[in-house]
C-alpha atoms as a PDB file:
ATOM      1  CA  UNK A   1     106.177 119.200 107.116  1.00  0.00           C
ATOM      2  CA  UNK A   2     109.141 116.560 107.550  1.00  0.00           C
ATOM      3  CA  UNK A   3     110.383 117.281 111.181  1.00  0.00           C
ATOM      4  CA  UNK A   4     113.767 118.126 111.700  1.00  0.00           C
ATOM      5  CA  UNK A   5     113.482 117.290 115.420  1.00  0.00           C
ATOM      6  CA  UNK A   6     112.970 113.181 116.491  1.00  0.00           C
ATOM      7  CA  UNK A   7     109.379 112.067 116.958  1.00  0.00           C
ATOM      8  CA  UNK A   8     108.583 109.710 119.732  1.00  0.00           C
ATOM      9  CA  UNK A   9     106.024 107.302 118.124  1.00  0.00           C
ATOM     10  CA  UNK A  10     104.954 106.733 121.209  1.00  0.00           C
ATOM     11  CA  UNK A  11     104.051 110.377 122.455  1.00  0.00           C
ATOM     12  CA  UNK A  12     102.618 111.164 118.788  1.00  0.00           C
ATOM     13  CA  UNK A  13      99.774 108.244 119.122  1.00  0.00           C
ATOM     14  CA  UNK A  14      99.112 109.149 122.590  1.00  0.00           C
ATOM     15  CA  UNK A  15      98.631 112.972 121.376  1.00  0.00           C
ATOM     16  CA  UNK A  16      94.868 111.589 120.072  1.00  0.00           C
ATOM     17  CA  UNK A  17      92.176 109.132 120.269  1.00  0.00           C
ATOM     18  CA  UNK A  18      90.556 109.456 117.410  1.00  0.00           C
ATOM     19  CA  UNK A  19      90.181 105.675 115.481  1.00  0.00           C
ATOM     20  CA  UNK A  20      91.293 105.371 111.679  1.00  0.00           C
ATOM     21  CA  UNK A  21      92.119 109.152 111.456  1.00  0.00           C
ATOM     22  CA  UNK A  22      95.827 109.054 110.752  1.00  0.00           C
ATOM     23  CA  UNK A  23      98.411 111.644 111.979  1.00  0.00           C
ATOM     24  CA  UNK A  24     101.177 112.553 109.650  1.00  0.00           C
ATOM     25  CA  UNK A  25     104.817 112.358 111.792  1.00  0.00           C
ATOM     26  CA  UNK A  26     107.103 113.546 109.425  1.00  0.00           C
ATOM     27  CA  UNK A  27     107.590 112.888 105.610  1.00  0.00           C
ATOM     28  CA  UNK A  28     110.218 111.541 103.306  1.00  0.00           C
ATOM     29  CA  UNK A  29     111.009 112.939  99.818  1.00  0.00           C
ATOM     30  CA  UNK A  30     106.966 112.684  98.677  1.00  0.00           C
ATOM     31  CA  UNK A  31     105.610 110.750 101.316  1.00  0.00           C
ATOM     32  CA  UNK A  32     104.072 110.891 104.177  1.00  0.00           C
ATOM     33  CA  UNK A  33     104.590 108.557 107.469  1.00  0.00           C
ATOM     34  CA  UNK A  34     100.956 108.412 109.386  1.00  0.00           C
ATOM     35  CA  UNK A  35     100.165 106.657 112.490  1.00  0.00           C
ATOM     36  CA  UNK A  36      97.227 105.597 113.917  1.00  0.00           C
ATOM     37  CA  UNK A  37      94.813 103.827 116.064  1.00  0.00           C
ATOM     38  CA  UNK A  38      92.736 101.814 114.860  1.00  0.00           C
ATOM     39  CA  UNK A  39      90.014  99.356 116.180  1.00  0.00           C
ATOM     40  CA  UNK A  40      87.003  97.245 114.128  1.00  0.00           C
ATOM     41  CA  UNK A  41      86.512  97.746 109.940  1.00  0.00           C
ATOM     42  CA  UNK A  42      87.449 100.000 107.970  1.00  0.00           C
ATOM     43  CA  UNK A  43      86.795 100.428 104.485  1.00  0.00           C
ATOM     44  CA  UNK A  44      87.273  97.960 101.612  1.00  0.00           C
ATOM     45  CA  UNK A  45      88.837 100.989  99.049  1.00  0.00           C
ATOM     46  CA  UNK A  46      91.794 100.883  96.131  1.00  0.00           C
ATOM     47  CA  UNK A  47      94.714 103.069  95.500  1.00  0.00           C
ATOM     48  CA  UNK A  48      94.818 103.050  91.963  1.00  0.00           C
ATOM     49  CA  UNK A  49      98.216 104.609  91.969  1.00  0.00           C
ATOM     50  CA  UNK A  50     100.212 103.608  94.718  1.00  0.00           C
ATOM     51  CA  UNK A  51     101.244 100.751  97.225  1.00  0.00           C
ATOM     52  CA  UNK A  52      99.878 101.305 101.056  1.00  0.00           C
ATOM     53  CA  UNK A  53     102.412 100.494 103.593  1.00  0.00           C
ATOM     54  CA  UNK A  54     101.585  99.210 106.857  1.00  0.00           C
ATOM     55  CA  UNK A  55     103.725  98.200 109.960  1.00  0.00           C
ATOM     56  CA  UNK A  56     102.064  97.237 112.948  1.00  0.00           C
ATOM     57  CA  UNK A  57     103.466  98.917 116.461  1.00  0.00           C
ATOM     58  CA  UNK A  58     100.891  97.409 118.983  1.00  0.00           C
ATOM     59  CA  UNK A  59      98.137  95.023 118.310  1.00  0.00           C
ATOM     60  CA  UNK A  60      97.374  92.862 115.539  1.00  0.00           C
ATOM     61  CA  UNK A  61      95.534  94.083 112.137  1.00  0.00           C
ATOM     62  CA  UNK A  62      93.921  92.180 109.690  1.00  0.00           C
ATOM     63  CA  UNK A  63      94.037  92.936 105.915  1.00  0.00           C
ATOM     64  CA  UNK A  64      91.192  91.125 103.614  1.00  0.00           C
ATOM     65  CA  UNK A  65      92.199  91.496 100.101  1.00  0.00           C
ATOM     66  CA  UNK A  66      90.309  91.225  96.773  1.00  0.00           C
ATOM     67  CA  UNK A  67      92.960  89.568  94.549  1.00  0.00           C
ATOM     68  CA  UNK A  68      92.052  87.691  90.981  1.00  0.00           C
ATOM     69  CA  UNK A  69      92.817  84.465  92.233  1.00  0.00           C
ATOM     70  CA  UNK A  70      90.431  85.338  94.903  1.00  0.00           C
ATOM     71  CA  UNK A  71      90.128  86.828  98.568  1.00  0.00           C
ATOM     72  CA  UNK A  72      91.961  86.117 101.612  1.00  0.00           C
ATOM     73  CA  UNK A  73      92.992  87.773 104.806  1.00  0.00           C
ATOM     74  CA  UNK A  74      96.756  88.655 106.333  1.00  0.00           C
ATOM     75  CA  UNK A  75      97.166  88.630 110.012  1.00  0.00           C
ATOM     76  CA  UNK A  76      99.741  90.999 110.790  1.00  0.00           C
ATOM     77  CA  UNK A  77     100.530  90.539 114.674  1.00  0.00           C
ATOM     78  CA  UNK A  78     103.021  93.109 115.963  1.00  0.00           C
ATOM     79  CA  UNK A  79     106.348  93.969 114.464  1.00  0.00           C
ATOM     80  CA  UNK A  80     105.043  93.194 111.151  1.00  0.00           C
ATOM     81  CA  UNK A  81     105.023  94.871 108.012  1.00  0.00           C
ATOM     82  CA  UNK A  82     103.001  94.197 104.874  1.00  0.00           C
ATOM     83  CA  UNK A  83     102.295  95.849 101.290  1.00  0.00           C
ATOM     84  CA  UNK A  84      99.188  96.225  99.371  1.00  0.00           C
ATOM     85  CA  UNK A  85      99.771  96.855  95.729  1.00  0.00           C
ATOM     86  CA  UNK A  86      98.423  99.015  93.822  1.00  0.00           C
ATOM     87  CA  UNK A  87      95.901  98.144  92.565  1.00  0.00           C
ATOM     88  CA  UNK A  88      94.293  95.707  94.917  1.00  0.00           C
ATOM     89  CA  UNK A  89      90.773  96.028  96.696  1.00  0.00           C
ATOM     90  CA  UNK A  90      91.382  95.825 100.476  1.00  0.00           C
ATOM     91  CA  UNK A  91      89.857  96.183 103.969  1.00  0.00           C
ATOM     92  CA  UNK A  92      92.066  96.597 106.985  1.00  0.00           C
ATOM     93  CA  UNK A  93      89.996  95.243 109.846  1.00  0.00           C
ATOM     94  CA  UNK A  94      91.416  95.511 113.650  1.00  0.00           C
ATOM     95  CA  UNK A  95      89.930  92.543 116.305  1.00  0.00           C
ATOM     96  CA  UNK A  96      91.551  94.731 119.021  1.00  0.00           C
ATOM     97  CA  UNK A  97      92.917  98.397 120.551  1.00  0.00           C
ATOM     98  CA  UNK A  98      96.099  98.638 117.340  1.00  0.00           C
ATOM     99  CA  UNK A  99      98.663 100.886 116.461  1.00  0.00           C
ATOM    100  CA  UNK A 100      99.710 101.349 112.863  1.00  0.00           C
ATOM    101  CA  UNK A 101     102.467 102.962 110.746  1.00  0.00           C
ATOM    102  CA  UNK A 102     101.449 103.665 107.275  1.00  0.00           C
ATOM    103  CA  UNK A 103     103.858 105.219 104.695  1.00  0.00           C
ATOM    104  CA  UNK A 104     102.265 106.682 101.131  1.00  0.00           C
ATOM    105  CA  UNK A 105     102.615 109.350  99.063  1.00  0.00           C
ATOM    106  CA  UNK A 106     101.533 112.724 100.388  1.00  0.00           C
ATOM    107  CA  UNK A 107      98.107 113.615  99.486  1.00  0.00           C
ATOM    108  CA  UNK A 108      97.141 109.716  99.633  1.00  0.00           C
ATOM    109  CA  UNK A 109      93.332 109.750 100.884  1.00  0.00           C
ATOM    110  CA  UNK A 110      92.694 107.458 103.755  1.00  0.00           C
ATOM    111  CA  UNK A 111      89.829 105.748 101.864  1.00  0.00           C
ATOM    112  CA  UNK A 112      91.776 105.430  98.754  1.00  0.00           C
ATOM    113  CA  UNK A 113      90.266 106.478  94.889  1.00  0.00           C
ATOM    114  CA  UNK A 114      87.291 104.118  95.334  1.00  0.00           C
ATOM    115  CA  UNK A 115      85.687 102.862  98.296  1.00  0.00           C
ATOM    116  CA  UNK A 116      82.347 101.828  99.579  1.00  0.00           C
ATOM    117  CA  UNK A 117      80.073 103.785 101.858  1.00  0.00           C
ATOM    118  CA  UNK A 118      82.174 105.322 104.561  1.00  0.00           C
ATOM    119  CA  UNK A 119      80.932 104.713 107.866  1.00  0.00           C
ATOM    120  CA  UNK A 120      80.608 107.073 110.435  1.00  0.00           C
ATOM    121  CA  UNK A 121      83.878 106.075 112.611  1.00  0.00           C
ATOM    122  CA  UNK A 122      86.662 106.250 109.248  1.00  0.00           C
ATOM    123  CA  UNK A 123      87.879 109.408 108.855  1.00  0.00           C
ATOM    124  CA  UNK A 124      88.386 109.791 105.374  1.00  0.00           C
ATOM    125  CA  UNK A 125      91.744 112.249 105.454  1.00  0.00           C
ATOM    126  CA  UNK A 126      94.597 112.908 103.345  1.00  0.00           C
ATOM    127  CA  UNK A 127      96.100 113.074 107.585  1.00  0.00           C
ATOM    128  CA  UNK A 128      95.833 115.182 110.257  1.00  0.00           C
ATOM    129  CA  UNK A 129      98.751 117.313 111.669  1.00  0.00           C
ATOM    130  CA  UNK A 130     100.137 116.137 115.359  1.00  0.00           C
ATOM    131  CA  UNK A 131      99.140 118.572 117.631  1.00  0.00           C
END
């Protein structure tokens, strides 16, 4: 799927509108690059296996994590990049309209190996193709 054209970020997140329902961009070696919109919670999920990437294009994004010496929240405004490890119970949270770049192995589900309830507004994808 890796594009061997460039992708303008910018037209790829204006190709939807959909919140928390990533589109793949291209891919390197294994992974895959996703953007998305998101807005309001999410999810609080794990990847067992794998750090999440995230780098924040517009907006700011929150990220509560579950850690053992207890729980606390990053405030990623934009231009900022931050990685969960593996591992680690977390719940991306948006107070506005944000744009995110996430970067995880292909396959990676959206809502990670083990999540609570999904709510009706998180897509739970492994990513969609741009259209």
């Amino acid at each position: 799927m890796a594009s061997h054209e460039p992708v303008s970020l910018a037209t790829a997140l204006a190709s939807f509108a959909e919140r928390w329902s990533p589109r793949i961009v291209t891919t390197v070696n294994d992974y895959d690059v996703r953007v998305a919109k998101v807005e309001g919670e999410h999810v609080w999920h794990v990847h067992d296996h794998t750090d999440e990437f995230f780098l924040v294009l517009g907006g700011e994004l929150h990220i509560a994590l579950r850690e053992p010496a207890g729980e606390r929240t990053v405030v990623l405004p934009t231009g900022s990049v931050f990685t969960v490890p593996r591992g680690t119970e977390h719940k991306p949270y948006a107070p506005g309209p944000a744009e995110i770049l996430v970067f995880e192995p292909t396959g990676t589900l959206s809502v990670g190996d083990r999540h609570d309830e999904v709510p009706g507004h998180v897509d739970a994808t492994t990513g969609h193709a741009l259209s």
